[in-house]
Protein backbone atom coordinates (compact mmCIF):
# COMPACT_ATOMS: atom_id res chain seq x y z
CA UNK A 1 -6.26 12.31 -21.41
CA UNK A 2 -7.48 8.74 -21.97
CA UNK A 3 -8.64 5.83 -19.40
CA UNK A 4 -6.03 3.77 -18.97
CA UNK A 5 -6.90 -0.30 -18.45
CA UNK A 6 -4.98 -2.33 -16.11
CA UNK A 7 -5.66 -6.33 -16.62
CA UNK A 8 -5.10 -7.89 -13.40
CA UNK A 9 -4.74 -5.11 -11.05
CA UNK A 10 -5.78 -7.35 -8.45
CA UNK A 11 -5.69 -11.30 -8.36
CA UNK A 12 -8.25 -13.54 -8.10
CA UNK A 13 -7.44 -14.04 -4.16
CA UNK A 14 -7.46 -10.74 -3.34
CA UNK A 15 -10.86 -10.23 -5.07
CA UNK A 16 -12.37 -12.69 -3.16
CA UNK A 17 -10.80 -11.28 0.36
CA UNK A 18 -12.83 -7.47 -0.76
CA UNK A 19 -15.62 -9.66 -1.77
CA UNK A 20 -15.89 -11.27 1.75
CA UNK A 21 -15.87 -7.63 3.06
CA UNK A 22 -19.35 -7.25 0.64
CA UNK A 23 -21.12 -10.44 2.46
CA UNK A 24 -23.71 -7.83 3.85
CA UNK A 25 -24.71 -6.49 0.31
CA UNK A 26 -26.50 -9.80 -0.47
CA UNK A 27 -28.79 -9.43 2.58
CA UNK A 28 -29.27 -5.49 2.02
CA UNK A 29 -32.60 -4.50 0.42
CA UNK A 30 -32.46 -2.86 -3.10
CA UNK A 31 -33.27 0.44 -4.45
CA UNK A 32 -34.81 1.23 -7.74
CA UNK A 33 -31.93 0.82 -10.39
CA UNK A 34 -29.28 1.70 -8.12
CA UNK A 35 -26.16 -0.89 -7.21
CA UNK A 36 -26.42 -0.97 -3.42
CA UNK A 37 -22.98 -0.12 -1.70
CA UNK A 38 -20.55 -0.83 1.69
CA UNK A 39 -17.39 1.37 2.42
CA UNK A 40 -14.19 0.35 2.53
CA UNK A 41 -11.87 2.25 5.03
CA UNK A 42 -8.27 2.07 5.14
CA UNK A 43 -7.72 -0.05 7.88
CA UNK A 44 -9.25 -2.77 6.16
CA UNK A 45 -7.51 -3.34 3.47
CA UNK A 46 -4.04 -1.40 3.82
CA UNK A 47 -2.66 -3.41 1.04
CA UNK A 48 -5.51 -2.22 -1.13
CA UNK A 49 -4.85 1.97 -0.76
CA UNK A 50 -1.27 1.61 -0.88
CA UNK A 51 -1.70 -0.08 -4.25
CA UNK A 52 -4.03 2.37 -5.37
CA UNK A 53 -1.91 5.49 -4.57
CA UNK A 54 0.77 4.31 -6.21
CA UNK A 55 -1.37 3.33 -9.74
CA UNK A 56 -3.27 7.23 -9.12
CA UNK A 57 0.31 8.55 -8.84
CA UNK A 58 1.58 7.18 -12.08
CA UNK A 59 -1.57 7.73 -14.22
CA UNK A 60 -1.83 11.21 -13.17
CA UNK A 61 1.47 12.25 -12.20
CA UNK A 62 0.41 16.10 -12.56
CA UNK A 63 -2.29 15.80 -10.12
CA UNK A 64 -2.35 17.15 -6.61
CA UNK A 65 -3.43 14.22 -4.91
CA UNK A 66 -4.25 14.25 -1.04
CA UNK A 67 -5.49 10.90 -0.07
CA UNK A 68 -8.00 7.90 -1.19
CA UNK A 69 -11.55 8.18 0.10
CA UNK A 70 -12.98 4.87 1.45
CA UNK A 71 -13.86 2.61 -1.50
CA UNK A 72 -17.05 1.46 -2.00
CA UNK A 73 -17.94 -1.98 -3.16
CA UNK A 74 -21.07 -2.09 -5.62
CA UNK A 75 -23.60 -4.77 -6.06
CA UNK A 76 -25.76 -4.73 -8.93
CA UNK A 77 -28.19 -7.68 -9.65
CA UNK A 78 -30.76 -7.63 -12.76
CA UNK A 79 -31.44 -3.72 -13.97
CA UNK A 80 -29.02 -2.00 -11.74
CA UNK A 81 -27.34 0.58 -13.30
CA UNK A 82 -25.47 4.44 -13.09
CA UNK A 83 -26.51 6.92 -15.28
CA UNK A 84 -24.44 9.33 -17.28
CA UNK A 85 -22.43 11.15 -14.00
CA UNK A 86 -19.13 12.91 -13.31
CA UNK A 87 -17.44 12.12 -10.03
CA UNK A 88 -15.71 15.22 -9.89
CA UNK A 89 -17.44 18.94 -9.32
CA UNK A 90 -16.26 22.02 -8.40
CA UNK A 91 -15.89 21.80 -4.50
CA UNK A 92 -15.60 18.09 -4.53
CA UNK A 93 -12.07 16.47 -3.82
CA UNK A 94 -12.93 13.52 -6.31
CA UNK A 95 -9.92 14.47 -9.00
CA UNK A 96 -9.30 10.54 -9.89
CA UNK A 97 -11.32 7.65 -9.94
CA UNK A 98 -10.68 3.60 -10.34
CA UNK A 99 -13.01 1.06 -10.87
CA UNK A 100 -12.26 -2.25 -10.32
CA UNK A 101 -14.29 -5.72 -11.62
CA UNK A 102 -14.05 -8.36 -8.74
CA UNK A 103 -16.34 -11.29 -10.51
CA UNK A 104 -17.27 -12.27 -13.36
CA UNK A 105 -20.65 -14.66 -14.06
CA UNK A 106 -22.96 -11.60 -14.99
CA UNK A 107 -24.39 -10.27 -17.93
CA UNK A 108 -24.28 -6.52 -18.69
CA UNK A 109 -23.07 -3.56 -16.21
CA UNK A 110 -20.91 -2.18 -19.63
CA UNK A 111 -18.54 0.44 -18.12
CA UNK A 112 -18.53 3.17 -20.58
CA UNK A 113 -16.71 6.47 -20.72
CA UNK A 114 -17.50 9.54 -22.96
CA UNK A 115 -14.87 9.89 -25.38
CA UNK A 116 -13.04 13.02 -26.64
CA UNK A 117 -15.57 12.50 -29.96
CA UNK A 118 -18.96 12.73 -27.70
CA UNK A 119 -18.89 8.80 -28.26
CA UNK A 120 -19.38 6.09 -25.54
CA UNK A 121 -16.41 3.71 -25.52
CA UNK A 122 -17.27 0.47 -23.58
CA UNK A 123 -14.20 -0.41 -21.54
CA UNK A 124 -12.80 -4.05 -21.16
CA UNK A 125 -13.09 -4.67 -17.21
CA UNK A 126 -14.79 -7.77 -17.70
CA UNK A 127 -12.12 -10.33 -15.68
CA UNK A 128 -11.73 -10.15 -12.23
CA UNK A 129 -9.37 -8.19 -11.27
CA UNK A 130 -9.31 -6.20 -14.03
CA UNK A 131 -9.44 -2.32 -13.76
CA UNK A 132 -9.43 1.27 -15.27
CA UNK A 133 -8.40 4.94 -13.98
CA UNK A 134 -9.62 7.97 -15.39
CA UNK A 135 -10.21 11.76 -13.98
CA UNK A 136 -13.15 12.05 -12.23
CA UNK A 137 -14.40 14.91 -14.66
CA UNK A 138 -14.82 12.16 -17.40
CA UNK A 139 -18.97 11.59 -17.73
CA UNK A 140 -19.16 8.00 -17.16
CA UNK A 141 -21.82 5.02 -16.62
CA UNK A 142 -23.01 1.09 -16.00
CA UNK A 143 -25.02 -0.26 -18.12
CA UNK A 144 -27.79 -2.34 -17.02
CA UNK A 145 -26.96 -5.77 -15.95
CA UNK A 146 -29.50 -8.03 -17.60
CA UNK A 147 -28.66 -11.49 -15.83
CA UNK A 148 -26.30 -12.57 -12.48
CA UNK A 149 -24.72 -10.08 -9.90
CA UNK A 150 -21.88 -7.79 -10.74
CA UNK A 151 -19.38 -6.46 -7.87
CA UNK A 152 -17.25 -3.70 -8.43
CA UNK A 153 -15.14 -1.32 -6.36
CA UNK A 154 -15.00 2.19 -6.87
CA UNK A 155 -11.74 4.35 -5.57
CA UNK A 156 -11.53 8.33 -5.80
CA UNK A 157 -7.90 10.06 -4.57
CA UNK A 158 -8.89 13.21 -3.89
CA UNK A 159 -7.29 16.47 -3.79
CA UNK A 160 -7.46 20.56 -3.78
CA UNK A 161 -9.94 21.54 -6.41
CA UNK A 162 -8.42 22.40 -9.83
CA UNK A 163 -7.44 25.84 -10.42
């Protein structure tokens, strides 16, 4: 079970429309290291789950998938980052997650994703638009971002806990 990229899941217009939704990020204080965050609910951005689904359903076609949480949008400026984390747990619906670049213009925030080998492998979401699925047991993390602002959306479809 690897990540699997998709270059151009979204175009350039569409990033800018879920970037719009993010204006309030830029106003929002910061914490620490951590990328601060708005949700995303359906009714938003229609076009945006139904996409999703469909890309969950054929990486995972195995998986019992319920629904898509909201998404979050991310903002990370200068030393934002995620730690080494899983997004799914035991008693968490969080079975498969998609991340999603939506600029470009910033230094840093590596995706990585620990390989089969105990290796990181740095992921190519670096274009707009650009973005990878992978189950949410997979231990995965941001690097810092050294210079700009990075925006990212994160998608889980969730679903009965594995058996």
């Amino acid at each position: 079970m690897v990540p699997e990229f998709d270059g151009g899941l979204l175009s350039a217009d569409e990033c800018a429309k879920l970037i719009r939704f993010a204006e309030p990020l830029r106003k929002a204080e910061l914490r620490d290291t951590d990328p601060v965050n708005v949700f995303l609910e359906r009714d938003s951005a229609p076009w945006l789950f139904d996409r999703l689904a469909v890309k969950f359903a054929n990486y995972a076609p195995t998986v019992e998938q319920s629904h898509i949480m909201p998404v979050r949008i991310l903002r990370y400026v200068p030393g934002d980052r995620i730690d080494w984390h899983t997004d799914y747990k035991p008693g968490s619906p969080r079975k498969l997650t998609a991340l999603v670049a939506l600029n470009t213009g910033y230094r840093g925030g590596e995706l990585q994703i620990m390989g089969g080998d105990g290796q990181p492998v740095e992921l190519p979401t670096r274009r707009a638009g650009d973005a990878v699925f992978f189950y949410g047991w997979m231990p995965h993390r941001v690097l810092p971002v050294t210079d700009g602002e990075r925006l990212a959306l994160a998608a889980w479809a969730t679903g009965p806990d594995y058996v």
